[in-house]
Protein backbone atom coordinates (compact mmCIF):
# COMPACT_ATOMS: atom_id res chain seq x y z
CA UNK A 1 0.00 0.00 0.00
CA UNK A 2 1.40 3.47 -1.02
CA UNK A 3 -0.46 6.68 0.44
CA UNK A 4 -0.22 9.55 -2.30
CA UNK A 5 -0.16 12.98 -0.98
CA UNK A 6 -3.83 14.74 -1.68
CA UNK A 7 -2.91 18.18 -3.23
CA UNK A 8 -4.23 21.25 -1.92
CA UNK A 9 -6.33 24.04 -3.77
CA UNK A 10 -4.81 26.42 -4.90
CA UNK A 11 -2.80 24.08 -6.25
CA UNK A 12 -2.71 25.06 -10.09
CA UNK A 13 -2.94 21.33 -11.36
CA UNK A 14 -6.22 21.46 -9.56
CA UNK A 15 -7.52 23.29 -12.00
CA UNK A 16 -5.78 21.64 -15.62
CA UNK A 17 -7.66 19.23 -17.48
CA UNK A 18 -6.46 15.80 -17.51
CA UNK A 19 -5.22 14.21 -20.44
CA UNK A 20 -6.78 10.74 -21.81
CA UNK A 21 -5.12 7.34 -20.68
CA UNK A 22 -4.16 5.56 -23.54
CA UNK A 23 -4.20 2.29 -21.82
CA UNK A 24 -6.16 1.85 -18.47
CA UNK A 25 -4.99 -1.28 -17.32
CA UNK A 26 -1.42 0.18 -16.90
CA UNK A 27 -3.24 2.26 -14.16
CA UNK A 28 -3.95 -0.07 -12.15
CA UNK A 29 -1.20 0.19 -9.09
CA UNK A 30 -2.17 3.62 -9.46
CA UNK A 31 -6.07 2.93 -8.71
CA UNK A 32 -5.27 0.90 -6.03
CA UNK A 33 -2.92 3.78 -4.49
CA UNK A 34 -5.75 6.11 -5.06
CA UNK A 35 -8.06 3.52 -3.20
CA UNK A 36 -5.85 3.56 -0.12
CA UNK A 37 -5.38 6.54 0.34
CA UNK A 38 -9.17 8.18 -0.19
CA UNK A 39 -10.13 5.14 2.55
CA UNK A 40 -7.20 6.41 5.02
CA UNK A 41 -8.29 10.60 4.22
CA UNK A 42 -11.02 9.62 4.79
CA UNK A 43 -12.77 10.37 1.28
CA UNK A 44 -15.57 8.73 -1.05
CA UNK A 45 -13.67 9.98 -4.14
CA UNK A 46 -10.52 10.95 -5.18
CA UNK A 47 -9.18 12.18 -8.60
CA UNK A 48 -6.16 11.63 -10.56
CA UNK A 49 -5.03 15.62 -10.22
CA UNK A 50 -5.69 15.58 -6.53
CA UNK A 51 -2.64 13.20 -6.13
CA UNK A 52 -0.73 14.80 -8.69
CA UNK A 53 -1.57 12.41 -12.10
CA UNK A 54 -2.86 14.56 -14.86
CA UNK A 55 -4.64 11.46 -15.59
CA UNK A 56 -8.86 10.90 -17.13
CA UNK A 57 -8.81 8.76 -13.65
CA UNK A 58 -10.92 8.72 -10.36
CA UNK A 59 -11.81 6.42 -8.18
CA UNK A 60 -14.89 6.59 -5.69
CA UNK A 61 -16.48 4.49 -2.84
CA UNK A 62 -20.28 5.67 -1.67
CA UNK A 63 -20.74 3.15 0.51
CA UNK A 64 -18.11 2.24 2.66
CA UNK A 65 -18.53 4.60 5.35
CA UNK A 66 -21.89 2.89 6.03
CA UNK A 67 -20.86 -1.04 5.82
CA UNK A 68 -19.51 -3.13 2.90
CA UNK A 69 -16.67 -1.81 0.86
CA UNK A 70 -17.77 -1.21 -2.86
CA UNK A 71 -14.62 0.50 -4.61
CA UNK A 72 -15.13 2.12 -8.65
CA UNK A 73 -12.32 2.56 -10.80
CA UNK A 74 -12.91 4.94 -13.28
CA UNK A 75 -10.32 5.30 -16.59
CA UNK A 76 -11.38 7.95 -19.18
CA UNK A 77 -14.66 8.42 -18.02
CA UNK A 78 -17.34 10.29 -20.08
CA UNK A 79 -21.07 11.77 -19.05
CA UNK A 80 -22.85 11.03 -21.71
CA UNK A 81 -26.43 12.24 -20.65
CA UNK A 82 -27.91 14.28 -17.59
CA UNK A 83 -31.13 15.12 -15.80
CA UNK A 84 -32.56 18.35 -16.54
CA UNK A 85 -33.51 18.22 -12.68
CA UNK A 86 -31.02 19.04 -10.39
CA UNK A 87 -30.66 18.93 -6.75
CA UNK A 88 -28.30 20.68 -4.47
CA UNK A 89 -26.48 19.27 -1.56
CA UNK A 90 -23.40 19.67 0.71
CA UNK A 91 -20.04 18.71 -0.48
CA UNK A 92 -16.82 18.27 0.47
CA UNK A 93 -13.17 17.99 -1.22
CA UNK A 94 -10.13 16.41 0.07
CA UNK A 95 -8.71 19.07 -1.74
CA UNK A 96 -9.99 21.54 0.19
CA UNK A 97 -10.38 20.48 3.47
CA UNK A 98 -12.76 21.75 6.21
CA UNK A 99 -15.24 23.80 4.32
CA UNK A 100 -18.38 22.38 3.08
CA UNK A 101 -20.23 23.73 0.46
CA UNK A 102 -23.96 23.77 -0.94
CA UNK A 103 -23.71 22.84 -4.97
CA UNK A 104 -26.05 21.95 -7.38
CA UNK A 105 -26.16 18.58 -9.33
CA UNK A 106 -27.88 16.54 -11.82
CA UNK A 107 -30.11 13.93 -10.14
CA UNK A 108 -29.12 11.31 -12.46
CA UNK A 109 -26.06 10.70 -15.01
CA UNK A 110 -25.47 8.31 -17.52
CA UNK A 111 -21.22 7.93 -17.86
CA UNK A 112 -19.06 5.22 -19.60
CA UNK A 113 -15.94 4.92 -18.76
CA UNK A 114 -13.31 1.45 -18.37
CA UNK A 115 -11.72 -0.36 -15.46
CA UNK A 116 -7.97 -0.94 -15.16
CA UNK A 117 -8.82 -4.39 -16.43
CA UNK A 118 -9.44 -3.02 -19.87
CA UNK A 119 -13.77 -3.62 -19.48
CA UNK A 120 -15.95 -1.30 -20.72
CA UNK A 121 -19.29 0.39 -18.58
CA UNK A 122 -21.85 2.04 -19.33
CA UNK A 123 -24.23 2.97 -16.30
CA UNK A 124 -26.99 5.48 -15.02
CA UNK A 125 -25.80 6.73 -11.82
CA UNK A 126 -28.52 8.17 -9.27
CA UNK A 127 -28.39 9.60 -5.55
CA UNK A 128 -25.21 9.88 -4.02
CA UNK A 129 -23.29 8.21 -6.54
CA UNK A 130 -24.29 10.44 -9.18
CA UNK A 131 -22.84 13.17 -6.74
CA UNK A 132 -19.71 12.15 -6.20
CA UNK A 133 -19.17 10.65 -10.07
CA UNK A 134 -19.93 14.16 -11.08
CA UNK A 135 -17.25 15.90 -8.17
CA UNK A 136 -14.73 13.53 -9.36
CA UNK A 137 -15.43 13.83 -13.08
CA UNK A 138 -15.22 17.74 -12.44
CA UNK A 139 -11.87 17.14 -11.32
CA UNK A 140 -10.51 15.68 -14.43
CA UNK A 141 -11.70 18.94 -16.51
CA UNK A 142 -9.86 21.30 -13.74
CA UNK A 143 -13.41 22.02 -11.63
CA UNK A 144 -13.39 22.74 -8.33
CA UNK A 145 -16.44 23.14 -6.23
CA UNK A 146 -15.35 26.62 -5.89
CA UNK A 147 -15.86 27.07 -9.47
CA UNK A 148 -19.65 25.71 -8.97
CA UNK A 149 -21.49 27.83 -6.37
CA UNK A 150 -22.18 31.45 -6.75
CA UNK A 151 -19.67 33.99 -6.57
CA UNK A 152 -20.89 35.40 -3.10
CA UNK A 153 -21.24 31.80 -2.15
CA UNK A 154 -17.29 31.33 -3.38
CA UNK A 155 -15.68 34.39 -1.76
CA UNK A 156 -17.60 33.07 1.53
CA UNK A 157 -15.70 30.00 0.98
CA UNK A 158 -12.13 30.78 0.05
CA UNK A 159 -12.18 33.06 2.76
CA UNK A 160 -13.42 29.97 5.49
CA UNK A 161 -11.11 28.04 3.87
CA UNK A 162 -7.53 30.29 3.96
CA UNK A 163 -8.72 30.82 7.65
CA UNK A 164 -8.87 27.29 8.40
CA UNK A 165 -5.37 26.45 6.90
CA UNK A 166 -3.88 29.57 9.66
């Protein structure tokens, strides 16, 4: 097991888009790196820029805080559709940590993406895992959840969040 180090906003490669992974299954040590260490942050997600790959990969876990492990590894994922509903809740970054913030979401997504053992998915994602799919997938196109609440809303937030860091 190798812990990564979680970057920090303002990090600038928090906010690059990633670049496509030719071959996913070569990603695999990585995925399991990124596994570990959202489980020992402790996260539900975690993004290939957060740990410093500028890499189309995240990996996510909804329900492991509550029981049962149940670990995703997503490689060059793509939403494909959306609800035209959206909901907002309260979310959190490892990236920027201590400040929670309201932002809106679709209620549903529909994403492909492949594992690191080369299989393609295609699945509709709903509730809480539509949530985090879309915070992580954010991540890989340089979107912070600074970058999705209002700009009154934002300024509210940086400033919580350089007082929290001293």
């Amino acid at each position: 097991m190798a812990l990564l180090d979680i970057l920090k906003w303002p990090d600038p490669r928090l906010t690059r888009p990633c670049a496509r992974v030719p071959d996913p299954v070569a990603l695999a040590g990585l995925a399991q790196d990124m596994l570990d260490t959202m489980y020992v942050a402790p996260g539900r997600g975690l993004a290939g820029p957060q740990v410093g790959q500028m890499l189309r990969i995240f990996v996510m876990d909804t329900t492991w805080k509550e029981g049962e492990r149940s670990p995703v590894i997503c490689v060059n994922p793509r939403i494909v559709d959306r609800s035209d509903s959206v909901a907002e809740g309260t979310e959190a970054c490892l990236s920027i940590p201590g400040v929670d913030m309201s932002v809106p979401r679709s209620e549903w997504i529909d994403m492909t993406w492949t594992d690191t053992e080369g299989r393609d998915h295609a699945e509709r994602l709903t509730g809480f895992d539509a949530v985090c799919a879309q915070h992580e997938h954010d991540h890989l196109d340089g979107i912070v959840i600074f970058d999705r609440i209002p700009p009154s809303a934002r300024m509210a937030a940086e400033q919580a969040y350089t007082a929290s860091r001293g």
